[in-house]
Protein backbone atom coordinates (compact mmCIF):
# COMPACT_ATOMS: atom_id res chain seq x y z
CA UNK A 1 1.95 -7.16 -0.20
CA UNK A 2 3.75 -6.58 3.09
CA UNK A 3 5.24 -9.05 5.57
CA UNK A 4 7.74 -10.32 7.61
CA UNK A 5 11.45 -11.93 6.04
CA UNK A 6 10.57 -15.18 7.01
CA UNK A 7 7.31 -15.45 4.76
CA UNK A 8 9.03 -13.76 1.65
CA UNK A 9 9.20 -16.87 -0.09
CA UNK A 10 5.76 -18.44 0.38
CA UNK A 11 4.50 -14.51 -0.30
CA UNK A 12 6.21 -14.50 -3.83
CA UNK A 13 4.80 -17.97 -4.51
CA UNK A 14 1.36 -17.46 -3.00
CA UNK A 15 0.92 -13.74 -4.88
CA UNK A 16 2.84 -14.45 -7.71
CA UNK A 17 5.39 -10.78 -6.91
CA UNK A 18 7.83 -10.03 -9.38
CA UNK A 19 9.17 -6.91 -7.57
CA UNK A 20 10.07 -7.04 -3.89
CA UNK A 21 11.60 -4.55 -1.58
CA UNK A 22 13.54 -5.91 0.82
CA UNK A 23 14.56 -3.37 4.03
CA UNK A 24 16.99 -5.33 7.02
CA UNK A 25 19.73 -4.46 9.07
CA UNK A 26 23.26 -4.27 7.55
CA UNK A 27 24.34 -7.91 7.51
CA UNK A 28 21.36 -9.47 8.17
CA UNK A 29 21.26 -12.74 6.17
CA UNK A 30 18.73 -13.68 4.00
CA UNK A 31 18.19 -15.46 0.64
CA UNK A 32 16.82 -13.52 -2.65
CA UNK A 33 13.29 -15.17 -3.33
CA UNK A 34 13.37 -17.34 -6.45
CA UNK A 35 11.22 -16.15 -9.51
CA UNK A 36 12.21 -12.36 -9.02
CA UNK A 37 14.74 -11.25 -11.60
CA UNK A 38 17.80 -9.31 -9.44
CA UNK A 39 17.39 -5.83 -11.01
CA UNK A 40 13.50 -6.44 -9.41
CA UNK A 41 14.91 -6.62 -6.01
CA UNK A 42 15.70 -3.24 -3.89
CA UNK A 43 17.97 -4.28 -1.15
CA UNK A 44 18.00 -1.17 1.50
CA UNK A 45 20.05 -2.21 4.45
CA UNK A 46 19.78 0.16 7.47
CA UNK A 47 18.55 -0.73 11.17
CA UNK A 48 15.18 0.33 12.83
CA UNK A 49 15.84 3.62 14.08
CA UNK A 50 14.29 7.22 14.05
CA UNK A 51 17.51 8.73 15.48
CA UNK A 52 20.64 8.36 15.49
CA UNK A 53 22.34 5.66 17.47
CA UNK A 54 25.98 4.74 18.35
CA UNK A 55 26.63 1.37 16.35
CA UNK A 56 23.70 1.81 14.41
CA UNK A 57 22.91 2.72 10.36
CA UNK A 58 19.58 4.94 10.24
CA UNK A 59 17.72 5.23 7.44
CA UNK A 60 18.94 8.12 5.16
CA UNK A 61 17.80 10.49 2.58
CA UNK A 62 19.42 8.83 0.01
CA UNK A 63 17.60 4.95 1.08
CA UNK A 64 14.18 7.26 0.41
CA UNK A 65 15.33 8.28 -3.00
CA UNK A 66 16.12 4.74 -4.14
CA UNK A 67 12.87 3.43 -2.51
CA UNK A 68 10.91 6.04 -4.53
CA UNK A 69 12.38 5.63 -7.49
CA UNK A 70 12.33 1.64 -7.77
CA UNK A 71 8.57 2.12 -6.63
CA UNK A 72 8.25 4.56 -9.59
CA UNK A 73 10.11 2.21 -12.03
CA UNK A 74 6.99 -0.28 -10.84
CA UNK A 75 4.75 -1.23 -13.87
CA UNK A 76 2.32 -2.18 -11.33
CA UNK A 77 1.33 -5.66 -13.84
CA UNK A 78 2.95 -8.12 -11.19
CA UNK A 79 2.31 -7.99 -7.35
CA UNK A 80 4.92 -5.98 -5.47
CA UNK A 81 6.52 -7.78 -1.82
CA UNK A 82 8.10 -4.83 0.85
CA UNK A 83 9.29 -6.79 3.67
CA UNK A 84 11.04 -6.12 6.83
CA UNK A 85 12.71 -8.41 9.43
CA UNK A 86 9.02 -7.92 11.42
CA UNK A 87 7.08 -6.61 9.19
CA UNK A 88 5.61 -4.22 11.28
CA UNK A 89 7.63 -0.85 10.83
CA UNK A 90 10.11 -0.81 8.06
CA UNK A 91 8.15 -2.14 5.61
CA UNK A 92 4.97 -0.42 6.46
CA UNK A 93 6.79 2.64 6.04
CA UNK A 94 7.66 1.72 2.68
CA UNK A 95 4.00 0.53 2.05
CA UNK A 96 3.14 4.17 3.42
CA UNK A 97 5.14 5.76 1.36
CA UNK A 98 3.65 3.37 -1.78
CA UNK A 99 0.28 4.65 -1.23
CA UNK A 100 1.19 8.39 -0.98
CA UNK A 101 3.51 7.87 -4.49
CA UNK A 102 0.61 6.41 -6.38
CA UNK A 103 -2.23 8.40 -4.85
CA UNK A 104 -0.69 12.18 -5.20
CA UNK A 105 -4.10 13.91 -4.43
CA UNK A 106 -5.24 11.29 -1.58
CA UNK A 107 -5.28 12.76 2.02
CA UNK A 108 -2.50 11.51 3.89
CA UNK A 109 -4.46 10.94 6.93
CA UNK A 110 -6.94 8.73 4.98
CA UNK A 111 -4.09 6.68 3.78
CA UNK A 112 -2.60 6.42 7.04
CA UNK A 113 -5.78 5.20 8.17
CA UNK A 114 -6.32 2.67 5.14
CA UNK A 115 -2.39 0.99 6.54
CA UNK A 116 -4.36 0.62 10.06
CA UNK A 117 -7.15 -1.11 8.83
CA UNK A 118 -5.18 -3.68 6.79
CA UNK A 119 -2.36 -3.90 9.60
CA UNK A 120 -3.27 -3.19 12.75
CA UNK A 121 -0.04 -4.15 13.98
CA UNK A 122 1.79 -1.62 11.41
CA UNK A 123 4.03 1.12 13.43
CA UNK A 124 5.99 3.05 10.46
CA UNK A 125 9.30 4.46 11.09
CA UNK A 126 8.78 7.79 11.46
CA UNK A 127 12.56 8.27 9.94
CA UNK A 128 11.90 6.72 6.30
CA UNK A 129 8.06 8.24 6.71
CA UNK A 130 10.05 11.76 7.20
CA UNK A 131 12.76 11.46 5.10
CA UNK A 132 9.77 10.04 1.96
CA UNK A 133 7.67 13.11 3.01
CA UNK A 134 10.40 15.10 1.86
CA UNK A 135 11.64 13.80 -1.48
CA UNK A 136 7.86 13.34 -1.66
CA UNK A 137 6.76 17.18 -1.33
CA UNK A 138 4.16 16.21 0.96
CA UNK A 139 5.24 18.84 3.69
CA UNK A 140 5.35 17.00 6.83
CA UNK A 141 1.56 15.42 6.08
CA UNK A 142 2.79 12.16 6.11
CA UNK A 143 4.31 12.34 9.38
CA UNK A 144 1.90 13.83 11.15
CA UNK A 145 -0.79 11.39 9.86
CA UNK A 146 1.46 8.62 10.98
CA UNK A 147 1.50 10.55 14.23
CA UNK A 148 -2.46 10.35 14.35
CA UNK A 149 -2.82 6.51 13.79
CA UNK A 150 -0.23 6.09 16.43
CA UNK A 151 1.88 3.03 17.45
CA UNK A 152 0.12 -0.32 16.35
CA UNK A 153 -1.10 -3.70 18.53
CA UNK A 154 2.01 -5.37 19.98
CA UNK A 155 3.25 -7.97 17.89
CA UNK A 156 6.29 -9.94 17.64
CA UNK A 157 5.58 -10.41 13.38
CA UNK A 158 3.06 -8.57 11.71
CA UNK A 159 0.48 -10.51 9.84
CA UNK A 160 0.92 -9.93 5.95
CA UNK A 161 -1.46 -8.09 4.49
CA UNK A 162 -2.00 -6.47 0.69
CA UNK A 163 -2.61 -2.62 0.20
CA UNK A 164 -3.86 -1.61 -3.27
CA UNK A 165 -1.96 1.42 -5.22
């Protein structure tokens, strides 16, 4: 499931998630959803950048790791929440990055289009869709079949929407 901060709550509740991957800007407040057990909640705070920028925490190598490896440590028995402040780039990044762990032989490009069709809104950060590629041994597929779905609709909030692994 992937969605905006503000519906994390109501998304735990309405898809009963026991595993949620939260992805904000260093000191952006926010409450941990009830009914998810602490060591079920990635916290990866970093802004919304693909460069670097004065002021500004990208992404990093080691934020792709972590995200990887909590999505490995999944069980996949209880619904899974990524959210962003937007959910439109962060966290569909992360969703990306989802389908490619638990689909190793899938195309990238047909996963990339499989995030458009639920999410038309979705525009992943190319940063955390390189740095995944990477730890990910995908060989700069994943980027460039981001690169072919392109930017998504404007949106202030995506609309949440459910992938399946």
């Amino acid at each position: 499931i992937v969605g905006p901060l503000h519906r994390v709550q109501a998304l735990v509740d309405e898809h009963g998630a026991r595993h949620v991957v939260t992805l904000l800007a260093p000191n952006t407040p926010h409450d941990p959803p009830s009914g998810v057990d602490a060591e079920r909640h990635l916290k990866l705070y970093f802004h919304d950048i693909v460069q670097a920028m004065d002021g500004h925490v990208p992404p990093s190598a080691a934020d792709a790791e972590r995200l990887i490896a909590f999505l490995e440590s999944w069980d996949r028995a209880d619904p899974m929440l990524i959210h962003c402040w937007a959910g439109i780039s962060r966290s569909t990044a992360a969703a990306y990055t989802a389908l490619c762990l638990f689909r190793p032989g899938a195309d990238e490009e047909e996963l990339a289009f499989e995030l458009r069709a639920a999410s038309p809104s979705a525009t992943p950060n190319r940063l955390i869709v390189s740095l995944a590629d990477a730890v990910l041994g995908r060989e700069g597929r994943m980027v460039k079949a981001i690169e072919k779905i392109g930017r998504g609709a404007d949106a202030f909030e995506g609309a949440p929407f459910v992938l399946r692994p």
